[in-house]
Protein backbone atom coordinates (compact mmCIF):
# COMPACT_ATOMS: atom_id res chain seq x y z
CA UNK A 1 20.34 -34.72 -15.46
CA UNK A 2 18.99 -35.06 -18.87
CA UNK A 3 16.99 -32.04 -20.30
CA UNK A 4 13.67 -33.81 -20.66
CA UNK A 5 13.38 -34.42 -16.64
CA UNK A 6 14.27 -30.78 -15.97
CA UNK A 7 11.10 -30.35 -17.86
CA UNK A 8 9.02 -32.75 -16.05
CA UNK A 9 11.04 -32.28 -12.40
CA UNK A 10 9.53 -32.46 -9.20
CA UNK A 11 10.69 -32.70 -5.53
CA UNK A 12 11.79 -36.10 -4.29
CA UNK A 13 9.63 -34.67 -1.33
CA UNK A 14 5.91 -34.81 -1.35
CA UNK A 15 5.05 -31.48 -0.10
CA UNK A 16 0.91 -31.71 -0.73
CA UNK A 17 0.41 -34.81 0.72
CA UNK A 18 3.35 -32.92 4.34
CA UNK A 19 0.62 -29.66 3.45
CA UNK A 20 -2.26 -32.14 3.68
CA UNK A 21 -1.32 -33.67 6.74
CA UNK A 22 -1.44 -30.04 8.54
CA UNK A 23 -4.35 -27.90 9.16
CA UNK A 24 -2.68 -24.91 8.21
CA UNK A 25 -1.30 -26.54 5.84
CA UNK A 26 -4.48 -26.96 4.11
CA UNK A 27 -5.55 -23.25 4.46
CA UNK A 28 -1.51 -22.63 3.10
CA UNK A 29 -2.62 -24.56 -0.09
CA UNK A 30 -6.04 -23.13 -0.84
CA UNK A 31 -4.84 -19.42 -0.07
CA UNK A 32 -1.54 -19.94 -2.38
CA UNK A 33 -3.51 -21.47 -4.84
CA UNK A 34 -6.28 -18.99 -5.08
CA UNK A 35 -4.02 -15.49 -3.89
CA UNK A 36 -2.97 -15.17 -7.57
CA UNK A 37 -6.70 -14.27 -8.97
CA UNK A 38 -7.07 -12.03 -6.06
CA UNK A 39 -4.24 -10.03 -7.09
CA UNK A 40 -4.76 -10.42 -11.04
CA UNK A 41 -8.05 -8.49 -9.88
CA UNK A 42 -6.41 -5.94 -8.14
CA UNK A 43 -3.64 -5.51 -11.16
CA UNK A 44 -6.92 -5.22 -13.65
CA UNK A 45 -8.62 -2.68 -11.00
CA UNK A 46 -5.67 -0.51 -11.57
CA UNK A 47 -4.91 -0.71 -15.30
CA UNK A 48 -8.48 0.08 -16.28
CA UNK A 49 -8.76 2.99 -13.20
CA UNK A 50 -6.02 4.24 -14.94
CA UNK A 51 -6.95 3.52 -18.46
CA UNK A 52 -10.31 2.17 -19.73
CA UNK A 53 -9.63 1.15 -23.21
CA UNK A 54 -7.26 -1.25 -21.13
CA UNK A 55 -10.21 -3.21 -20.22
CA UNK A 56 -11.18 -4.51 -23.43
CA UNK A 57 -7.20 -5.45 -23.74
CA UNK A 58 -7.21 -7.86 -21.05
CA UNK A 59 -10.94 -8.63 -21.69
CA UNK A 60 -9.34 -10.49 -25.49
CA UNK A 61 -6.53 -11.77 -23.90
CA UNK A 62 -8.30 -13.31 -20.73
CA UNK A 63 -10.84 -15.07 -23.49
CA UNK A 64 -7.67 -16.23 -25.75
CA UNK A 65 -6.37 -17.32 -22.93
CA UNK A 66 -9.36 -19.24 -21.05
CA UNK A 67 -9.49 -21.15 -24.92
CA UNK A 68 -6.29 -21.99 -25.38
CA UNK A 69 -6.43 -23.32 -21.83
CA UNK A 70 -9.14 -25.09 -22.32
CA UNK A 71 -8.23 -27.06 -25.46
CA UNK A 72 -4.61 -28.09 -24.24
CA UNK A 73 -6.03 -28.98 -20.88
CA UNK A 74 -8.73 -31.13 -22.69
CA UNK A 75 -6.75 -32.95 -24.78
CA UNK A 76 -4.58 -33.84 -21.45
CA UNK A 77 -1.21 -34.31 -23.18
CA UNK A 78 0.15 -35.54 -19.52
CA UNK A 79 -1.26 -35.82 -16.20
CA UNK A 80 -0.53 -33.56 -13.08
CA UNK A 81 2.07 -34.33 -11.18
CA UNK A 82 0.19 -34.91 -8.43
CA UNK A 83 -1.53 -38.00 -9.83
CA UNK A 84 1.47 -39.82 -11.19
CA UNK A 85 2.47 -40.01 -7.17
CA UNK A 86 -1.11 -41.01 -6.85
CA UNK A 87 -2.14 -37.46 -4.46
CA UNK A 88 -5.35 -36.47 -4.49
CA UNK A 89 -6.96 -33.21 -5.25
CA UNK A 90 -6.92 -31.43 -2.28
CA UNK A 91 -9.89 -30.41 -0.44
CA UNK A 92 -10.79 -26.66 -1.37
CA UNK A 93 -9.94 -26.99 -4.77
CA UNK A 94 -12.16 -27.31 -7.50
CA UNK A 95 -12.20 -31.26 -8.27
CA UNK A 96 -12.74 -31.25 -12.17
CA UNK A 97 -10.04 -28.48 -12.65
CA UNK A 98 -7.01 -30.57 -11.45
CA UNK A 99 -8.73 -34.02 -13.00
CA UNK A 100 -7.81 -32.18 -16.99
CA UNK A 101 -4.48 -32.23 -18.08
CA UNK A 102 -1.38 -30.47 -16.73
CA UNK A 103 -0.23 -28.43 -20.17
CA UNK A 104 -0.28 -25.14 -20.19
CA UNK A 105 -0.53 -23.75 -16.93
CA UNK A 106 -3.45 -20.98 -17.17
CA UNK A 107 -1.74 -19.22 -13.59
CA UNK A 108 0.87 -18.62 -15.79
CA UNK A 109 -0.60 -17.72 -18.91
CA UNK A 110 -2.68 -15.09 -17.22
CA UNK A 111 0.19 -13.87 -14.84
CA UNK A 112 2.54 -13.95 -18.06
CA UNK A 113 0.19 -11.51 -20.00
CA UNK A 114 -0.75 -9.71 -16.48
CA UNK A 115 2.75 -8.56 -16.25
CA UNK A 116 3.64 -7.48 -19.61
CA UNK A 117 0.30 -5.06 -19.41
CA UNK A 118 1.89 -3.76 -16.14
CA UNK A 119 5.25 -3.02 -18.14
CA UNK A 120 3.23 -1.91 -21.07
CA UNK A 121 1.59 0.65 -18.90
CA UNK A 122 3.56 1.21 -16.15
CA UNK A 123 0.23 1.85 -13.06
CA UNK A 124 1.97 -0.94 -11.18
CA UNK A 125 5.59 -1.73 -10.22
CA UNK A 126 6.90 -4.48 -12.30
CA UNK A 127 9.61 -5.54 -9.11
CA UNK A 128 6.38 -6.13 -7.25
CA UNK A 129 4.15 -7.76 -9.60
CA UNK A 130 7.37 -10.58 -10.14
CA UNK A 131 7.79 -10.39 -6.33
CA UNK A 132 3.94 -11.39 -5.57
CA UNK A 133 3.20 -13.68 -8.57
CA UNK A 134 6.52 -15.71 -8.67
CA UNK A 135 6.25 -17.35 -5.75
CA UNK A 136 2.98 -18.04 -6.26
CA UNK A 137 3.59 -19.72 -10.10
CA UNK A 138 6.96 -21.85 -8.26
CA UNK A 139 4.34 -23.30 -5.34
CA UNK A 140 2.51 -25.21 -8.23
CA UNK A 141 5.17 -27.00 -9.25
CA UNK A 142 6.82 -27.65 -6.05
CA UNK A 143 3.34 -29.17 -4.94
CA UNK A 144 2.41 -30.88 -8.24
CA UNK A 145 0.12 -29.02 -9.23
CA UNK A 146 2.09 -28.35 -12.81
CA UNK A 147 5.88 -29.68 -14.02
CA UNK A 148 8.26 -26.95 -15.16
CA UNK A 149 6.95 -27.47 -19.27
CA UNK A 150 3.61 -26.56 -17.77
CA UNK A 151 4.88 -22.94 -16.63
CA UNK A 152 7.15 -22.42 -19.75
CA UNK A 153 4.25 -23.28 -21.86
CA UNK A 154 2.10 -20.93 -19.80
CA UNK A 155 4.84 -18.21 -20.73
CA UNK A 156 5.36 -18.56 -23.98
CA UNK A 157 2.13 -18.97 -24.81
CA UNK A 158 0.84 -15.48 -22.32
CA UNK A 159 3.30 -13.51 -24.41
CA UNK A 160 1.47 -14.54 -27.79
CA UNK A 161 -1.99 -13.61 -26.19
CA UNK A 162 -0.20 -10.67 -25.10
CA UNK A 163 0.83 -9.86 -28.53
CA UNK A 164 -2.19 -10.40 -29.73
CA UNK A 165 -3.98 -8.20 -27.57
CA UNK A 166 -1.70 -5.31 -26.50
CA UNK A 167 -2.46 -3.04 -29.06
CA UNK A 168 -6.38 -2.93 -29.10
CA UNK A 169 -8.39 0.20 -29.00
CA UNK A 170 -12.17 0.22 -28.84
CA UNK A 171 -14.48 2.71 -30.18
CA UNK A 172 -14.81 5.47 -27.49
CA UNK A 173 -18.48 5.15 -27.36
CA UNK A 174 -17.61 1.12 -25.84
CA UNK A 175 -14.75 2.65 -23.28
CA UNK A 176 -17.24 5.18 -22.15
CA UNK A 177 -19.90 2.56 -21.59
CA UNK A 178 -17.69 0.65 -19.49
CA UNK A 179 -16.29 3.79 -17.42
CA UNK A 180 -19.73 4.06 -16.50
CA UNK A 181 -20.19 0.65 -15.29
CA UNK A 182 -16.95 0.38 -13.88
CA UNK A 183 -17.41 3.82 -12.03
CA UNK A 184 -20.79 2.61 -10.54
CA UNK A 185 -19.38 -0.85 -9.35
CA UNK A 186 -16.04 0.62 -7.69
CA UNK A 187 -18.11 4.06 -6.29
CA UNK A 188 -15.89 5.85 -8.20
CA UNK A 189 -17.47 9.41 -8.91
């Protein structure tokens, strides 16, 4: 196998359009594809319980991230696997998300970033952050959602944002504003 196509590899199987064909299948695809934000949430929730400055950590990283997204998604330097076999978006999915390019996968920028805050801090086990999220990142490719480049991309490029990020501190007077707000949202007392 030559090392560009373990880049851009994909199951000889078409496991959307088997997922498709299934009504459970369906839900499968819409909860796997959506579980991962759920659980970022929950990873944030207990980093900034735990920490508040760590708010405005992830807060620069998740806009970084969303740009850099953004621009190499626009620019659409290849298309999702899941056209080039001609699938279509799947229903529950957000159309004009998947219609953008493939490069870099933002599950795993996020995820990537996620995960080196958890080791960073150490409020969450790392075992079970891999042990949730992995599975989770490998479903996108295996459906066509994103080719392996996509994820490595995502990882490299959720480190640098990580970098970039990990060592901010805010002026106490902005942590304390959002301990308040965060307090009142999550009936914290």
């Amino acid at each position: 196998m030559k090392k560009s196509n373990l880049f851009f590899w994909q199951p000889q199987f078409d496991f959307l359009r088997y997922l498709e064909k299934r009504p459970l299948g369906k839900i499968f695809i819409i909860i796997f594809n959506y579980t991962i934000w759920l659980f970022l949430f929950y990873i944030a929730f207990i980093l900034i319980k735990n920490q508040t400055n760590i708010f405005w950590q992830l807060f620069v990283a998740t806009i970084i991230g969303e740009i850099i997204e953004k621009i190499g998604k626009n620019h659409a330097i290849w298309r999702r696997p899941l056209f080039q076999r001609h699938d279509t978006t799947p229903v529950g999915l957000v159309d004009r998300w998947y219609k953008t390019g493939s490069f870099p996968s933002g599950h795993t920028i996020k995820a990537t970033y996620f995960f080196l805050f958890v080791l960073q801090y150490l409020y969450f086990n790392p075992t079970l952050f891999l042990a949730i999220s992995l599975p989770l990142l490998i479903f996108r490719v295996v459906v066509g959602f994103h080719y392996p480049i996509d994820m490595l991309g995502g990882l490299i490029l959720g480190f640098i944002i990580w970098l970039m990020s990990h060592q901010i501190i805010a002026p106490a007077s902005w942590t304390q504003i959002i301990q308040v707000i965060f307090n009142a949202v999550f009936f914290i007392k």
